[in-house]
N, C-alpha and C. Protein backbone atom coordinates (compact mmCIF):
# COMPACT_ATOMS: atom_id res chain seq x y z
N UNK A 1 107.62 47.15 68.73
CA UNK A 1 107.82 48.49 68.22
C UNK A 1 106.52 49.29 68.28
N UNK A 2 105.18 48.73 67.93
CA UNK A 2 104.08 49.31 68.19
C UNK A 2 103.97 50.31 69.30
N UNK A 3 103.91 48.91 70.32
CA UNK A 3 103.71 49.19 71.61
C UNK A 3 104.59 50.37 72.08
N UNK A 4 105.62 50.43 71.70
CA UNK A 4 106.63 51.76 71.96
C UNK A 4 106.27 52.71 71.85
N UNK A 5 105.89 52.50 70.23
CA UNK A 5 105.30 53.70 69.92
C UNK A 5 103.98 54.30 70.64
N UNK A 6 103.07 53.67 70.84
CA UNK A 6 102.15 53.84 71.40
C UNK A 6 102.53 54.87 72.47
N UNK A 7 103.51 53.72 73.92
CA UNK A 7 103.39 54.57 74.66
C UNK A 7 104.50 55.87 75.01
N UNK A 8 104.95 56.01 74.05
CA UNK A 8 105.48 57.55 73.79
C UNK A 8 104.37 58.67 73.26
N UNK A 9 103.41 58.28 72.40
CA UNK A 9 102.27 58.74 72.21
C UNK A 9 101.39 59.07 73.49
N UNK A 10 101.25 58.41 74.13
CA UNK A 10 100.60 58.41 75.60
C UNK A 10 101.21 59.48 76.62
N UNK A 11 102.68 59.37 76.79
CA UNK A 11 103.56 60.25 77.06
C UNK A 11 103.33 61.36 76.93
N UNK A 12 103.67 61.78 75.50
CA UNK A 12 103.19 63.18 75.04
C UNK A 12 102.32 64.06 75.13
N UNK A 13 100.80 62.83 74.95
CA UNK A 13 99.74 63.35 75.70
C UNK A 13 99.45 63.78 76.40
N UNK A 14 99.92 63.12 78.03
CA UNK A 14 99.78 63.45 79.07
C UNK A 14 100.74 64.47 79.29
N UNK A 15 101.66 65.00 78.80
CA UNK A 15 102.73 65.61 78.99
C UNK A 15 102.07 67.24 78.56
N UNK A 16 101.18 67.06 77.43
CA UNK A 16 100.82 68.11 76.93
C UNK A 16 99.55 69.01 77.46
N UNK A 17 98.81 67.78 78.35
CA UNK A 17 97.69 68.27 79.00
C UNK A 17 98.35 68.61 80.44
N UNK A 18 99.08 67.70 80.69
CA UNK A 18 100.12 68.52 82.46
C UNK A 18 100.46 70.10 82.04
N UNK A 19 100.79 70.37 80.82
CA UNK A 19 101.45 71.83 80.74
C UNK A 19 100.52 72.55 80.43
N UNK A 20 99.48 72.52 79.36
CA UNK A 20 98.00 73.04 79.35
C UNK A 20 97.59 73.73 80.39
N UNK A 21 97.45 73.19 81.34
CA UNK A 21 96.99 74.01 82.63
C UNK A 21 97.67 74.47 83.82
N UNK A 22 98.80 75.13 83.08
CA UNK A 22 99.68 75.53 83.75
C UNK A 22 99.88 77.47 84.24
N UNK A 23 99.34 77.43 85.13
CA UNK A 23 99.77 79.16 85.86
C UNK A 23 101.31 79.51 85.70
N UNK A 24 101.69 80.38 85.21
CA UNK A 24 103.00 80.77 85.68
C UNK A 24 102.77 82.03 86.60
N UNK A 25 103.35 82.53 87.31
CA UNK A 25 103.42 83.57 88.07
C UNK A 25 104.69 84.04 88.04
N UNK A 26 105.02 85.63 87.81
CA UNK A 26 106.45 85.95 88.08
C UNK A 26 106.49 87.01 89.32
N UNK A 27 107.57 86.95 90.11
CA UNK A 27 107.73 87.89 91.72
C UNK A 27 108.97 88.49 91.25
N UNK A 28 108.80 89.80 91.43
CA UNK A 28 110.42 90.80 91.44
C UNK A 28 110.88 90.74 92.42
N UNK A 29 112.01 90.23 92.50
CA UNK A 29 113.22 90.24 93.24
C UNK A 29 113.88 91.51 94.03
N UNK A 30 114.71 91.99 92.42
CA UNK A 30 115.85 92.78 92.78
C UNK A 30 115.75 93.72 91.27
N UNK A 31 116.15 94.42 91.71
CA UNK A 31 116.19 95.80 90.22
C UNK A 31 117.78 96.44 90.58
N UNK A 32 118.77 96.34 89.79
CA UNK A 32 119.63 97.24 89.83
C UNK A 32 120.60 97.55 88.84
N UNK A 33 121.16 98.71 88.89
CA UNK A 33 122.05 99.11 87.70
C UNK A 33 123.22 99.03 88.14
N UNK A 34 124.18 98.03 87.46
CA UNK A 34 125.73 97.95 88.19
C UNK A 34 126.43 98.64 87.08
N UNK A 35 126.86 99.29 86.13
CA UNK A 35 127.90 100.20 85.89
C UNK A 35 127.44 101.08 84.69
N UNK A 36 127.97 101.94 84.31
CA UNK A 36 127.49 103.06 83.49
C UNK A 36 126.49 104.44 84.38
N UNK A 37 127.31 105.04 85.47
CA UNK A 37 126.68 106.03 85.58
C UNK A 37 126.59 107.25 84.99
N UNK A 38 127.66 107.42 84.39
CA UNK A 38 128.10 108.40 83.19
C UNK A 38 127.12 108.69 82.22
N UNK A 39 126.42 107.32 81.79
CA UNK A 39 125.20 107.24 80.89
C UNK A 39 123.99 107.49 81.50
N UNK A 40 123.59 106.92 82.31
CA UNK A 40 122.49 107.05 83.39
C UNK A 40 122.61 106.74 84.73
N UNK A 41 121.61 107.15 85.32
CA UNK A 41 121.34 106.78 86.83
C UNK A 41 119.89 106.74 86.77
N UNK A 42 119.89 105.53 86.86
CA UNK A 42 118.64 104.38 87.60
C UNK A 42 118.23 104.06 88.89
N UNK A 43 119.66 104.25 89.19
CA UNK A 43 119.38 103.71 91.17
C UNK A 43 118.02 104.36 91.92
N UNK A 44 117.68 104.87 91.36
CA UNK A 44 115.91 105.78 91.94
C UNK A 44 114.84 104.38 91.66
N UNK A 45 115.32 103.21 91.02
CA UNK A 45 114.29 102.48 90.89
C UNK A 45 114.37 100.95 91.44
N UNK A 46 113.62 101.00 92.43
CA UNK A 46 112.93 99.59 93.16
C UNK A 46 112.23 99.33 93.07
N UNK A 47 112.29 97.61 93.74
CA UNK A 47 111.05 96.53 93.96
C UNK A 47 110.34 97.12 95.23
N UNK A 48 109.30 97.27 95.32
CA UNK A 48 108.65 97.07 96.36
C UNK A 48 107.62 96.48 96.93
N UNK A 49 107.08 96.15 98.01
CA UNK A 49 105.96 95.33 98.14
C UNK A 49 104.57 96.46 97.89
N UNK A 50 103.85 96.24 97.19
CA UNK A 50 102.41 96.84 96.90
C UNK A 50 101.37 96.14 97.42
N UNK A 51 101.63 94.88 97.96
CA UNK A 51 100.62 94.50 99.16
C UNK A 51 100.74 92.85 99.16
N UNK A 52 100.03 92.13 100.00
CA UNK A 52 100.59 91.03 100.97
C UNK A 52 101.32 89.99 99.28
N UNK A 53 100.77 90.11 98.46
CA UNK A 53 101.34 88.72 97.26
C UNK A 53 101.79 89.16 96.50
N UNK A 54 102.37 91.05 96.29
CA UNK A 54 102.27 92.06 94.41
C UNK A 54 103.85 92.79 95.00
N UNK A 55 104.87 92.21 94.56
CA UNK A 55 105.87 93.09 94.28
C UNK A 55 105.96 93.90 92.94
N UNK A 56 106.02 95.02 93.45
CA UNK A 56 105.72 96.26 91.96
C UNK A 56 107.18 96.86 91.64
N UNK A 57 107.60 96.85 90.48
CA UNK A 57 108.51 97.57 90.12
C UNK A 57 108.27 99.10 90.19
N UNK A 58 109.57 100.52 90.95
CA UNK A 58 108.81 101.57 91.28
C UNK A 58 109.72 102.36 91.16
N UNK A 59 109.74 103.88 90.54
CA UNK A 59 110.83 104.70 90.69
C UNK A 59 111.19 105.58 89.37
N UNK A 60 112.37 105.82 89.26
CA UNK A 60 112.64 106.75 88.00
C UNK A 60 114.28 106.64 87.85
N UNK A 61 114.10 107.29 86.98
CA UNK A 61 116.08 107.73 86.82
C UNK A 61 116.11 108.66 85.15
N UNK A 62 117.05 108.68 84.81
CA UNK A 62 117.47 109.43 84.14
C UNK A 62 118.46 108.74 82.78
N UNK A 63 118.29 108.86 81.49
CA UNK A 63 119.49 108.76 80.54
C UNK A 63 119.80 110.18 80.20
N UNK A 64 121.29 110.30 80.03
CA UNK A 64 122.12 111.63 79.83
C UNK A 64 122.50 111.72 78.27
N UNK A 65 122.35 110.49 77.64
CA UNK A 65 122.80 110.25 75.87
C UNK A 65 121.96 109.57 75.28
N UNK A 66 121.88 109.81 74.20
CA UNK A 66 120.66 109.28 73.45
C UNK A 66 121.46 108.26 72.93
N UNK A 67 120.62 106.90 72.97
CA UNK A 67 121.10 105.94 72.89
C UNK A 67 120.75 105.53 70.85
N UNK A 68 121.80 106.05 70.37
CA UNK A 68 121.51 105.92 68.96
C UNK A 68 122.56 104.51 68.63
N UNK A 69 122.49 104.15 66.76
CA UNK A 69 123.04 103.00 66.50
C UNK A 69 124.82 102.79 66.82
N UNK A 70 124.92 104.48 67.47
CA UNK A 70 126.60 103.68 68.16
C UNK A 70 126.69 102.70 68.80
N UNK A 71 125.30 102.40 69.99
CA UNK A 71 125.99 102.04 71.42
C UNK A 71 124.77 100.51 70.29
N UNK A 72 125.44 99.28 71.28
CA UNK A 72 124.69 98.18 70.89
C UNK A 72 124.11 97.43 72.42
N UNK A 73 122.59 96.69 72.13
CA UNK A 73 122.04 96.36 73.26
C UNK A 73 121.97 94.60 73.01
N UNK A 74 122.18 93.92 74.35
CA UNK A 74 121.30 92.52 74.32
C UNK A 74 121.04 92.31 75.67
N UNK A 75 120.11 91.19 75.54
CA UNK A 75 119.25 90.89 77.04
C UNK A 75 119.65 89.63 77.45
N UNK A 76 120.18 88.73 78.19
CA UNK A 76 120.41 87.89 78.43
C UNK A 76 119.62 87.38 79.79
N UNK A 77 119.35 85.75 79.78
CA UNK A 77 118.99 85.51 81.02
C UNK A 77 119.60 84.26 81.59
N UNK A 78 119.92 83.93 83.18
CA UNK A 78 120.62 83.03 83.41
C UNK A 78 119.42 82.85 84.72
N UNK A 79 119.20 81.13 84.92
CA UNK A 79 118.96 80.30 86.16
C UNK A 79 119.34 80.02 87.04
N UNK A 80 118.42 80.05 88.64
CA UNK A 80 119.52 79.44 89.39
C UNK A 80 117.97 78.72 90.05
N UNK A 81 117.83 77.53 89.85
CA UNK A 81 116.83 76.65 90.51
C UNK A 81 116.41 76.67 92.01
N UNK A 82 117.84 76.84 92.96
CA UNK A 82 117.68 77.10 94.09
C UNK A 82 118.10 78.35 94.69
N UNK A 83 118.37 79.02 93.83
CA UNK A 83 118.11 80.40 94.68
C UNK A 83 119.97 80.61 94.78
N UNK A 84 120.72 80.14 94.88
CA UNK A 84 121.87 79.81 95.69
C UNK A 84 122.60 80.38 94.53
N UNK A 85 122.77 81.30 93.63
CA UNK A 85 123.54 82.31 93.01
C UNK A 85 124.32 81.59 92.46
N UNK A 86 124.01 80.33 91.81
CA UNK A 86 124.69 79.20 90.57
C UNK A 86 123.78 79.40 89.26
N UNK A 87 124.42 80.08 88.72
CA UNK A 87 123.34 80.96 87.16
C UNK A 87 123.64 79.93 86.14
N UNK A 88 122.75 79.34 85.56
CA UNK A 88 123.10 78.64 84.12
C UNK A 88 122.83 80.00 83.37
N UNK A 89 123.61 79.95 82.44
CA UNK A 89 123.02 81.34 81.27
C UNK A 89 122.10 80.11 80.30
N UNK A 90 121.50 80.76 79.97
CA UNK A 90 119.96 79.73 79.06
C UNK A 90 120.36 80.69 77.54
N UNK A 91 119.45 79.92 76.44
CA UNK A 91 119.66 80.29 75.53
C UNK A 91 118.52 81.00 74.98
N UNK A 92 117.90 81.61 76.06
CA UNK A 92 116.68 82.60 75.63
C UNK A 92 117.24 83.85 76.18
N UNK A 93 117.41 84.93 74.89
CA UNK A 93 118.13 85.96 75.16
C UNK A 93 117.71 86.78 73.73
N UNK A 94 118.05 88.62 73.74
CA UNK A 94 117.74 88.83 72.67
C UNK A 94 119.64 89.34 72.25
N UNK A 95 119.84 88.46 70.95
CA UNK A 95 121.08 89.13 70.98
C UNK A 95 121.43 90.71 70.49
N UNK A 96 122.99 90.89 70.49
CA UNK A 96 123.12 92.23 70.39
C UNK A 96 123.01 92.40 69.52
N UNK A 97 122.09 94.04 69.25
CA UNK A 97 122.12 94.02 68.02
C UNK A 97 122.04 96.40 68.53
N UNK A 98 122.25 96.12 66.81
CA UNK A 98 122.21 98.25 67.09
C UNK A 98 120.65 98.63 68.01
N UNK A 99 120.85 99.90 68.64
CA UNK A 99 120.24 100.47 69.53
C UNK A 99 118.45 100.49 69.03
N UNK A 100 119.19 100.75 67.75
CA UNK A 100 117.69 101.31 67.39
C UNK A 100 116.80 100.16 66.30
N UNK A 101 117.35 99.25 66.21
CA UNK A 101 116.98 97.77 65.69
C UNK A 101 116.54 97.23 66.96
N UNK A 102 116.88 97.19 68.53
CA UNK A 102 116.30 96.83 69.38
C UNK A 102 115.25 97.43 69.51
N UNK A 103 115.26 98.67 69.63
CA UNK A 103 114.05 99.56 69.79
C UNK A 103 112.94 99.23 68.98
N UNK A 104 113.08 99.33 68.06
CA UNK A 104 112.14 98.70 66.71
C UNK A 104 111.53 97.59 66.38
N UNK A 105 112.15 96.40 67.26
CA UNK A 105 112.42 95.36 67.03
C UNK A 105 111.41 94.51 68.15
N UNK A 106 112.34 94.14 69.19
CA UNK A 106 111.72 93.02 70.50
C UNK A 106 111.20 94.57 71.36
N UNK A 107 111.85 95.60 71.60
CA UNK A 107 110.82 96.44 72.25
C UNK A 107 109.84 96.57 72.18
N UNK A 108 109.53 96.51 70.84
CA UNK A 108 108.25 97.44 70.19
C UNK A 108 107.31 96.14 70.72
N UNK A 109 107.83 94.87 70.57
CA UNK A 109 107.06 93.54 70.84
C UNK A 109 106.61 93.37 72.06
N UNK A 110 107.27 93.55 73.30
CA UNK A 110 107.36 93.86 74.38
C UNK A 110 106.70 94.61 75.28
N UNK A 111 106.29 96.04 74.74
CA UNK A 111 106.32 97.37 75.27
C UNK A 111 104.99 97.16 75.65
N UNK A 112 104.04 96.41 75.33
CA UNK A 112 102.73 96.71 75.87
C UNK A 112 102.82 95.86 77.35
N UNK A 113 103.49 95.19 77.50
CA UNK A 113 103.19 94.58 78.98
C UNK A 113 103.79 95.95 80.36
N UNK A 114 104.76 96.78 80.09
CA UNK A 114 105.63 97.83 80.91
C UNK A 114 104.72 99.04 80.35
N UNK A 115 104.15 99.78 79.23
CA UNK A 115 103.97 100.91 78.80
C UNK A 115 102.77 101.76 79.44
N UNK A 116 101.96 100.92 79.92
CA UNK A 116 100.81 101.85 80.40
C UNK A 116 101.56 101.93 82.14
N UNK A 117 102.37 101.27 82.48
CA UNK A 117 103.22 101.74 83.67
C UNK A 117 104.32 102.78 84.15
N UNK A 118 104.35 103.36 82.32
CA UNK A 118 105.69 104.11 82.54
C UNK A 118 105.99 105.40 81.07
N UNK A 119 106.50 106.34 81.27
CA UNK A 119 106.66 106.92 80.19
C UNK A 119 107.57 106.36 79.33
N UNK A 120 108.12 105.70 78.89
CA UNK A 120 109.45 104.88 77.69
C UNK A 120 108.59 104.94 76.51
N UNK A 121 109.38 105.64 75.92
CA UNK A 121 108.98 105.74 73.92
C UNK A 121 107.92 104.74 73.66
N UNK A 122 107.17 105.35 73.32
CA UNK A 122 105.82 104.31 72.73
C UNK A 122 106.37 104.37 71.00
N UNK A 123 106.06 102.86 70.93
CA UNK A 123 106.97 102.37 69.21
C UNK A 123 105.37 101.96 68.70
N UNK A 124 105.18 102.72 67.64
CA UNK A 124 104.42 102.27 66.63
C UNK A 124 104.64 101.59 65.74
N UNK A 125 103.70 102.10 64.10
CA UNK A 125 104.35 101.45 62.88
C UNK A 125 105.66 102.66 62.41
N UNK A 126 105.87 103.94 62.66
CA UNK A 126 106.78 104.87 62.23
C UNK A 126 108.19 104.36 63.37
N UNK A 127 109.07 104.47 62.03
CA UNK A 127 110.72 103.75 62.81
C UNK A 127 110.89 104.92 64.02
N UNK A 128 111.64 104.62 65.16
CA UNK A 128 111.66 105.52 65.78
C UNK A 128 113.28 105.23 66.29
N UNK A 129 114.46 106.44 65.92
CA UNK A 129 115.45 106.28 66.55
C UNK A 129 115.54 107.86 66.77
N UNK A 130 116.78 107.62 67.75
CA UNK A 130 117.48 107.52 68.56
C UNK A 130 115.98 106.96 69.74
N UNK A 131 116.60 106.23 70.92
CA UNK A 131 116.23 105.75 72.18
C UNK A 131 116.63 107.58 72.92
N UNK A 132 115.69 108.57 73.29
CA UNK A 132 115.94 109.83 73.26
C UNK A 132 116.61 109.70 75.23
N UNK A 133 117.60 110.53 75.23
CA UNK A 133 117.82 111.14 76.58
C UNK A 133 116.71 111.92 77.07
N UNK A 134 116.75 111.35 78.56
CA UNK A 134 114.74 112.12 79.29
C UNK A 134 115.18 111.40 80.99
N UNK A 135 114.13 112.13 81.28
CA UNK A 135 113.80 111.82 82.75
C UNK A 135 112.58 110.27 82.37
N UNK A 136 112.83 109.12 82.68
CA UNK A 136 112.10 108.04 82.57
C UNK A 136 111.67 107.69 83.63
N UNK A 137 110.36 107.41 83.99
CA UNK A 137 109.60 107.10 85.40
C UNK A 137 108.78 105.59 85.06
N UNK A 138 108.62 104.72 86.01
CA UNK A 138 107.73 103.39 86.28
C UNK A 138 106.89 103.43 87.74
N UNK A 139 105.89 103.00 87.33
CA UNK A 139 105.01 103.15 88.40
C UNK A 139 104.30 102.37 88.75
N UNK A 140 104.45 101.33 89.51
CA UNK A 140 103.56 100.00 90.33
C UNK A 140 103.35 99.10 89.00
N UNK A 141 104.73 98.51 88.57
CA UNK A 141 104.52 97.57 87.45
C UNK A 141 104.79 96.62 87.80
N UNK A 142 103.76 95.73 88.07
CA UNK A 142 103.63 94.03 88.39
C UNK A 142 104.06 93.37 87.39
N UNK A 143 104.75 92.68 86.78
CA UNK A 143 104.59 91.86 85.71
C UNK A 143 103.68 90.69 85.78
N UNK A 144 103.00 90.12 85.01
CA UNK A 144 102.50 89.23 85.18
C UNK A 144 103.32 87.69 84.29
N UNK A 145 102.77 86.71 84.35
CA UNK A 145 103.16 85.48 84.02
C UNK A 145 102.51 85.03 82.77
N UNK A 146 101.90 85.76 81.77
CA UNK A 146 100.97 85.32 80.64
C UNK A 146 102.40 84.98 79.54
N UNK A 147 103.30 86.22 79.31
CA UNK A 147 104.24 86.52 78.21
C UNK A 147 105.12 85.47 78.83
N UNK A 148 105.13 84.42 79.41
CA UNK A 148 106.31 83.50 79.89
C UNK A 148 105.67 81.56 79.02
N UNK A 149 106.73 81.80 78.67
CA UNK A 149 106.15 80.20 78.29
C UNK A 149 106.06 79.18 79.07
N UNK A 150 105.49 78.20 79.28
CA UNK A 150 104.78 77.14 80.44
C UNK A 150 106.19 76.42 80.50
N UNK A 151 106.82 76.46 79.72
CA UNK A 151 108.48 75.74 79.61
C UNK A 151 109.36 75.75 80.02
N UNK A 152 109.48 77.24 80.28
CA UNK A 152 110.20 77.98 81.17
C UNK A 152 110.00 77.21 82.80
N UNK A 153 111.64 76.83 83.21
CA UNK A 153 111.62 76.77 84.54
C UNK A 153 111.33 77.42 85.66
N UNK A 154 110.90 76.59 86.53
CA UNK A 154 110.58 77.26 87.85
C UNK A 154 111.77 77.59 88.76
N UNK A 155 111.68 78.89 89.59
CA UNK A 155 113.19 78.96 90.19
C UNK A 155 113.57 80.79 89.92
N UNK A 156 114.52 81.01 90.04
CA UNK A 156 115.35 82.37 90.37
C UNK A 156 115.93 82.62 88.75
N UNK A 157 115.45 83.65 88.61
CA UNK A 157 116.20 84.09 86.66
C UNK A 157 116.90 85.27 87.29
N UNK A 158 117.49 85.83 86.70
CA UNK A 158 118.45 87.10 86.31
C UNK A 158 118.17 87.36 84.84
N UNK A 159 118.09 88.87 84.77
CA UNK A 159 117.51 89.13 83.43
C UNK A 159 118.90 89.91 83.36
N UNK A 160 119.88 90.15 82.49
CA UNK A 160 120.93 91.23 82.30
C UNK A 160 120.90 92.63 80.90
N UNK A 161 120.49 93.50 81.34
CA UNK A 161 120.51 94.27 79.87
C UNK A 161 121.75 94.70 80.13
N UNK A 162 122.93 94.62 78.74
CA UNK A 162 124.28 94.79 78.42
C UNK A 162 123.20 96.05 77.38
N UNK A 163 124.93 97.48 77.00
CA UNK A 163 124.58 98.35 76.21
C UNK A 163 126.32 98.34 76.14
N UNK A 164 126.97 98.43 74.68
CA UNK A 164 128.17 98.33 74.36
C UNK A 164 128.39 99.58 73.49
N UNK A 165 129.91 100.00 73.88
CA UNK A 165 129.68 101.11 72.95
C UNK A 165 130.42 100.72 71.30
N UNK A 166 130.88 101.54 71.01
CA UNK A 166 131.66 101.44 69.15
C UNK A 166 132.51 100.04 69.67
N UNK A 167 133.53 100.20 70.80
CA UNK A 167 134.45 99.30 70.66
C UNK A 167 134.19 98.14 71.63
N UNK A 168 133.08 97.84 71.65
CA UNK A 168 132.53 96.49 72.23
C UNK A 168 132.85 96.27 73.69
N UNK A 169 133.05 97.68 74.02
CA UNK A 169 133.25 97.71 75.31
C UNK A 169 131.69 97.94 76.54
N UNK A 170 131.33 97.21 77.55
CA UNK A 170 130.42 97.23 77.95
C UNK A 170 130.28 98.67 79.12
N UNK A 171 129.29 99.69 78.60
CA UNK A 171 129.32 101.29 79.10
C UNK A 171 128.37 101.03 80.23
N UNK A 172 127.10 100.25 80.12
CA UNK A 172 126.14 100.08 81.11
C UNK A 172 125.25 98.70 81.05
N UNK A 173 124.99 98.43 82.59
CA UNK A 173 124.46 97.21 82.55
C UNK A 173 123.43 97.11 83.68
N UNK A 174 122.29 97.35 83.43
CA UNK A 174 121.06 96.48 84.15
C UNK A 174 120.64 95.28 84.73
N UNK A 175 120.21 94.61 85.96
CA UNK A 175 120.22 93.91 86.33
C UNK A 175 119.21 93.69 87.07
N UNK A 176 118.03 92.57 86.41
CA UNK A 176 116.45 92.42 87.53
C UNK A 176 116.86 91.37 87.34
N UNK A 177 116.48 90.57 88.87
CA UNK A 177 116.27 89.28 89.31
C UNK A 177 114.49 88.93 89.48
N UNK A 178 114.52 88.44 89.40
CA UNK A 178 112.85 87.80 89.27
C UNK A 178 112.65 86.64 90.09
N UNK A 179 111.51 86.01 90.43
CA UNK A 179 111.19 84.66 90.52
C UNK A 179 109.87 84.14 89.76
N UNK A 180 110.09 82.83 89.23
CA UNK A 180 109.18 82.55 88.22
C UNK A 180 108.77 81.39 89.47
N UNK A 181 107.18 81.51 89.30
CA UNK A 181 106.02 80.08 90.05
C UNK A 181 105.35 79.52 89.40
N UNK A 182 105.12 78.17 89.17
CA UNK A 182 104.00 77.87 88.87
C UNK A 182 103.60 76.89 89.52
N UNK A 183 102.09 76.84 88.73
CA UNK A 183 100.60 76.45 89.57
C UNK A 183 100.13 75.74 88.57
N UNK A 184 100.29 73.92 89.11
CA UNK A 184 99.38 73.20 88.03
C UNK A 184 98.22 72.58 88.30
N UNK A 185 97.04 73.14 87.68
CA UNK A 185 95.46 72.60 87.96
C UNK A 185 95.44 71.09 87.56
């Protein structure tokens, strides 16, 4: 039993220093908005290449309604290891919750990695609702791999933003594909 123990101890160790020095890197895929044009139009915004290794998120669009605590938001993300459009949905997601509890909430947590790339409501300590109707622009936003946990698999994600209205009906839905890399020293 010692000895077991031991080398599960050993295990762990090594397990913990393999992930320690771990790079993640994330590559944009795909950016697109599949339904709710009524609400907005996004389609002005792509991936593009910004040079030989930096896909940049790029473009603009528009919301037509202010997204107040009628409509409800969540983020979901699903895997596909090989690329081959077999999505596990994972259980890292933000669930739905009112518009402006998101806003307040995981945005506000969020917003510094996208904000110096783009005009979207800057969230302080003052509550800020409605999510306001505007012309919204992004401009050469790389994401980087720091805000990703070393845990996180390697492979093809889909990120989905759902927005529901009163009757839980889904009005608009966002859709970035990504690829997550990593690099172990």
């Amino acid at each position: 039993m010692f000895y077991l123990t031991l080398v599960l101890l050993s295990l762990l160790v090594l397990e913990s220093i393999y992930f320690a020095d771990c790079t993640v890197t994330v590559q944009l895929e795909r950016f697109e908005q599949q339904t709710g044009f009524h609400m907005a139009n996004f389609s002005g915004i792509r991936v593009r290449k910004f040079n030989r290794t930096t896909w940049v998120l790029d473009g603009a669009g528009d919301f037509f309604v202010d997204l107040t605590d009628e409509y409800q938001l969540s983020l979901t993300a699903a895997h596909s290891p090989l690329g081959n459009n077999q999505w596990n949905e994972y259980p890292m997601k933000i669930s739905k919750d009112k518009a402006c509890n998101i806003l307040n909430g995981p945005y506000k947590e969020y917003q510094s990695y996208f904000i110096d790339n783009s005009n979207m409501p800057r969230v302080e300590e003052e509550w800020v609702c409605p999510f306001p109707k505007g012309h919204y622009w992004v401009r050469n936003l790389a994401p980087d791999g720091s805000w990703i946990p070393s845990v996180v698999a390697s492979g093809y994600w889909r990120l989905t933003i759902s927005i529901f209205d009163a009757s839980d009906e889904i009005v608009l839905r966002f859709v970035s594909f990504l690829r997550v890399k990593k690099d172990y020293m």
